[in-house]
C-alpha atoms as a PDB file:
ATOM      1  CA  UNK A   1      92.440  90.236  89.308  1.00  0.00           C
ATOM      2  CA  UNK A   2      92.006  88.182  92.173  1.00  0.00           C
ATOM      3  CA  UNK A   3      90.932  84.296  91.886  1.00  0.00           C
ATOM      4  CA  UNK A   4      87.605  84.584  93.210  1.00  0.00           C
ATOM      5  CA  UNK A   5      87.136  87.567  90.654  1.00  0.00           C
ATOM      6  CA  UNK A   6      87.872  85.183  87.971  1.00  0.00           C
ATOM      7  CA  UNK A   7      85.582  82.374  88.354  1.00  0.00           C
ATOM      8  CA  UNK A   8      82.677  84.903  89.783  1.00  0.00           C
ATOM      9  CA  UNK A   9      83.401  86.367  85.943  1.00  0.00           C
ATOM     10  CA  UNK A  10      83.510  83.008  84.535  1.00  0.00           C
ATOM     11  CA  UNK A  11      79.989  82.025  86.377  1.00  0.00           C
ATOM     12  CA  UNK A  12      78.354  84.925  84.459  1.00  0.00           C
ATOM     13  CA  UNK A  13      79.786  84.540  81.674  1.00  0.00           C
ATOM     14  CA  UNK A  14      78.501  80.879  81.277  1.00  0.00           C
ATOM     15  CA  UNK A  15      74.842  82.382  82.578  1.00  0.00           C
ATOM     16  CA  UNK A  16      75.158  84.627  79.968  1.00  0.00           C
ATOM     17  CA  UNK A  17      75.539  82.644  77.337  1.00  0.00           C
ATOM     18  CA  UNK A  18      73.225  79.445  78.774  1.00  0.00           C
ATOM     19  CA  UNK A  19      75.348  77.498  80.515  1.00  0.00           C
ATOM     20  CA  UNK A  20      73.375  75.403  82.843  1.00  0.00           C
ATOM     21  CA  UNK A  21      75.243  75.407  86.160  1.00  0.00           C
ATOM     22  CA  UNK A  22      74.988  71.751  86.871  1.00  0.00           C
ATOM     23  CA  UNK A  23      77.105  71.000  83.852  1.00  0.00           C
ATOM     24  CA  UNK A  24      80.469  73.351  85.285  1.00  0.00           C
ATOM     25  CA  UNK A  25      82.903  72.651  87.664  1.00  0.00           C
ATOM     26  CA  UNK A  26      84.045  75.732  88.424  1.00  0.00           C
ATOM     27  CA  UNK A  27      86.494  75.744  91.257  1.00  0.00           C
ATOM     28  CA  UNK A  28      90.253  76.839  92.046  1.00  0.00           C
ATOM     29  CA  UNK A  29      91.654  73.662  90.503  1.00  0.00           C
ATOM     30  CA  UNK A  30      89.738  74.264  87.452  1.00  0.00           C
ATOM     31  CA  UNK A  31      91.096  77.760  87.155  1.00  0.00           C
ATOM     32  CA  UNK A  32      94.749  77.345  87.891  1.00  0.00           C
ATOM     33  CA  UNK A  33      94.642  74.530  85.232  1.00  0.00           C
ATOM     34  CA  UNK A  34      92.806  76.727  82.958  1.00  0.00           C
ATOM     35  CA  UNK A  35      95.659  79.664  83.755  1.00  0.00           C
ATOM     36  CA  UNK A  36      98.245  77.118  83.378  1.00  0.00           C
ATOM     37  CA  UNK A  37      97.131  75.640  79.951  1.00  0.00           C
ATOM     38  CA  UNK A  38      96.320  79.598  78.663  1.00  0.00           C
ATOM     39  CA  UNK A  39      99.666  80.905  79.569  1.00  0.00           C
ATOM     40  CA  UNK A  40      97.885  83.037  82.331  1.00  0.00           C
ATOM     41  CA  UNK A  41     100.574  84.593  84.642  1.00  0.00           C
ATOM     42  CA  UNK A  42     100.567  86.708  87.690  1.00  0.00           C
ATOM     43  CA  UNK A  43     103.203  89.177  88.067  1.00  0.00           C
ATOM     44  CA  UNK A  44     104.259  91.848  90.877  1.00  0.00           C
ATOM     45  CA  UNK A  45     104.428  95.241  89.433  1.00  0.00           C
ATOM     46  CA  UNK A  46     107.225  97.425  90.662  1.00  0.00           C
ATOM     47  CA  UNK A  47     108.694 101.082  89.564  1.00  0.00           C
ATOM     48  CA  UNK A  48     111.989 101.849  90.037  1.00  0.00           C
ATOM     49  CA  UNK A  49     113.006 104.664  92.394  1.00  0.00           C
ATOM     50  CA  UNK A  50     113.625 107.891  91.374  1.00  0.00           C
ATOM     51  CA  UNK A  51     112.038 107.495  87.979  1.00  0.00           C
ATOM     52  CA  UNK A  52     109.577 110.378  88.150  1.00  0.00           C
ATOM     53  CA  UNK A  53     110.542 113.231  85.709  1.00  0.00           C
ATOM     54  CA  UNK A  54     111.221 116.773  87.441  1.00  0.00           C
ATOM     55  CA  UNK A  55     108.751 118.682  84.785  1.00  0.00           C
ATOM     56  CA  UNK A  56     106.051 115.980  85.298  1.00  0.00           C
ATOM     57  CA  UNK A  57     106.027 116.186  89.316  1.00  0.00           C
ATOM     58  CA  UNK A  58     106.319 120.106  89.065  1.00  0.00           C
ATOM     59  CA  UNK A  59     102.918 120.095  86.717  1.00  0.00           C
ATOM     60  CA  UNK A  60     101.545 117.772  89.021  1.00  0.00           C
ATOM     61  CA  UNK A  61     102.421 119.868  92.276  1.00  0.00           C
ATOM     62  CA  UNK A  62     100.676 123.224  90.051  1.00  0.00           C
ATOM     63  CA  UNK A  63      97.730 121.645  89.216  1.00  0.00           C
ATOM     64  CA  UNK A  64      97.353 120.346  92.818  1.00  0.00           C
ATOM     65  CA  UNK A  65      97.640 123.976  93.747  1.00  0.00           C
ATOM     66  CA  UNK A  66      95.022 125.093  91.507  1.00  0.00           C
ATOM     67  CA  UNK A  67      92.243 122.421  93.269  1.00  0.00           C
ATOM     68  CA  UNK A  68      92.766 122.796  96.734  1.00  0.00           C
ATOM     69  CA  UNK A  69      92.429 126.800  96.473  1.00  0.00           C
ATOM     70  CA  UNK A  70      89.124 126.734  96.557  1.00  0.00           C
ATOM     71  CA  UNK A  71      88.931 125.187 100.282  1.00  0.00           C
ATOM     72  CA  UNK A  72      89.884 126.298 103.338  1.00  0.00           C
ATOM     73  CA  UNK A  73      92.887 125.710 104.563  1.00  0.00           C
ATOM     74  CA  UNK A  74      92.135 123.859 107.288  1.00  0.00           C
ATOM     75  CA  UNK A  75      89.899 121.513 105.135  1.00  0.00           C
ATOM     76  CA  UNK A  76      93.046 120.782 103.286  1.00  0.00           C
ATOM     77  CA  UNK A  77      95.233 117.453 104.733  1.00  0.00           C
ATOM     78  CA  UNK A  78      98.402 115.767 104.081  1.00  0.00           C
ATOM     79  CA  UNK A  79      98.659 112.643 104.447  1.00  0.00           C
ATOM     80  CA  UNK A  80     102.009 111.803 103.639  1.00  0.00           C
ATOM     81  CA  UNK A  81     103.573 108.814 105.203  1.00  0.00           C
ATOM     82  CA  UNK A  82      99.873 107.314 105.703  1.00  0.00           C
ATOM     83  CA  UNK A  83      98.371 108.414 102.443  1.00  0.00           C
ATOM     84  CA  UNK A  84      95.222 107.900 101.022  1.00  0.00           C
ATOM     85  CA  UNK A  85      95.734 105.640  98.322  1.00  0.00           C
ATOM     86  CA  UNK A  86      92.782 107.176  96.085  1.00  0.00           C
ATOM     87  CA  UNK A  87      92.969 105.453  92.601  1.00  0.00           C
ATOM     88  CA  UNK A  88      95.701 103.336  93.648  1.00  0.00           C
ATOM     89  CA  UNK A  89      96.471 100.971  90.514  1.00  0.00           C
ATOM     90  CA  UNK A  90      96.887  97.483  91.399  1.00  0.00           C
ATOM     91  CA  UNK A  91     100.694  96.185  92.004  1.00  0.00           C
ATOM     92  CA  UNK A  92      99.611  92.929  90.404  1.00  0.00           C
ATOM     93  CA  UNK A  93      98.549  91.988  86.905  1.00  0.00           C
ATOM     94  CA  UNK A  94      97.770  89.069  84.738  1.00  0.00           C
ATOM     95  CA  UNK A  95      99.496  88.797  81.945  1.00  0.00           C
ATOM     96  CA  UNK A  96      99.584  85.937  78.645  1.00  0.00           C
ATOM     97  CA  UNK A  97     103.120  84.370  78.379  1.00  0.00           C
ATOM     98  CA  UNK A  98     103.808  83.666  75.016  1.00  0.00           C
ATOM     99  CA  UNK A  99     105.903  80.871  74.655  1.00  0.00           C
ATOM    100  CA  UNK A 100     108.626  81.259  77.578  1.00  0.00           C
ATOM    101  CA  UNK A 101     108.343  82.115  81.007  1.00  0.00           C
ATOM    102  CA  UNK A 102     109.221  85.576  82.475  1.00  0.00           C
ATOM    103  CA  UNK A 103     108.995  86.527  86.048  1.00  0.00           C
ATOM    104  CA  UNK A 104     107.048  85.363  89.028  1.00  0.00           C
ATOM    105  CA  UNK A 105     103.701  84.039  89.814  1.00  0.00           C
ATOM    106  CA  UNK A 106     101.061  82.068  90.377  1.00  0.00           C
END
């Protein structure tokens, strides 16, 4: 979740629960202090190479099979190297450290 993200959250969050405005400070000091003193962590996600089962890709490869029949063939693309990252999951996360620090971030 991106900074901005955050404190748009924590702005409704303190309308929600009647906050008046005038009484926060809510900028990107007060949230990487807020990270800091929560344990609040950003980390890169990463997969190693290769990891992929063979039975899980050749599932994967049928039941792609089974939804593009229905169109045309020329309505059906590749895009390969320049994919269309449909439902991409985010290669960032936050995470709660709990005690000791573990990998990189913000």
């Amino acid at each position: 979740m991106a900074d901005d993200i955050l404190l748009l959250k924590a702005r409704e969050l303190a309308e929600k629960i009647n906050i008046d405005a005038k009484q926060l400070r809510l900028s990107n000091g007060w949230l990487q202090k807020s990270k800091k003193r929560n344990g609040i962590r950003s980390h890169t996600l990463c997969g190693e190479g290769g990891s992929v089962e063979d039975d899980a890709v050749r599932d994967a490869r049928l039941q792609l099979q089974d939804e593009v029949a229905c169109f045309d063939p020329e309505n059906v693309l590749n895009f390969d190297e320049t994919a269309l990252f449909y439902r991409l999951a985010p290669n960032r996360t936050k995470s709660i450290v709990n005690g000791h620090r573990s990998g990189s971030g913000d």
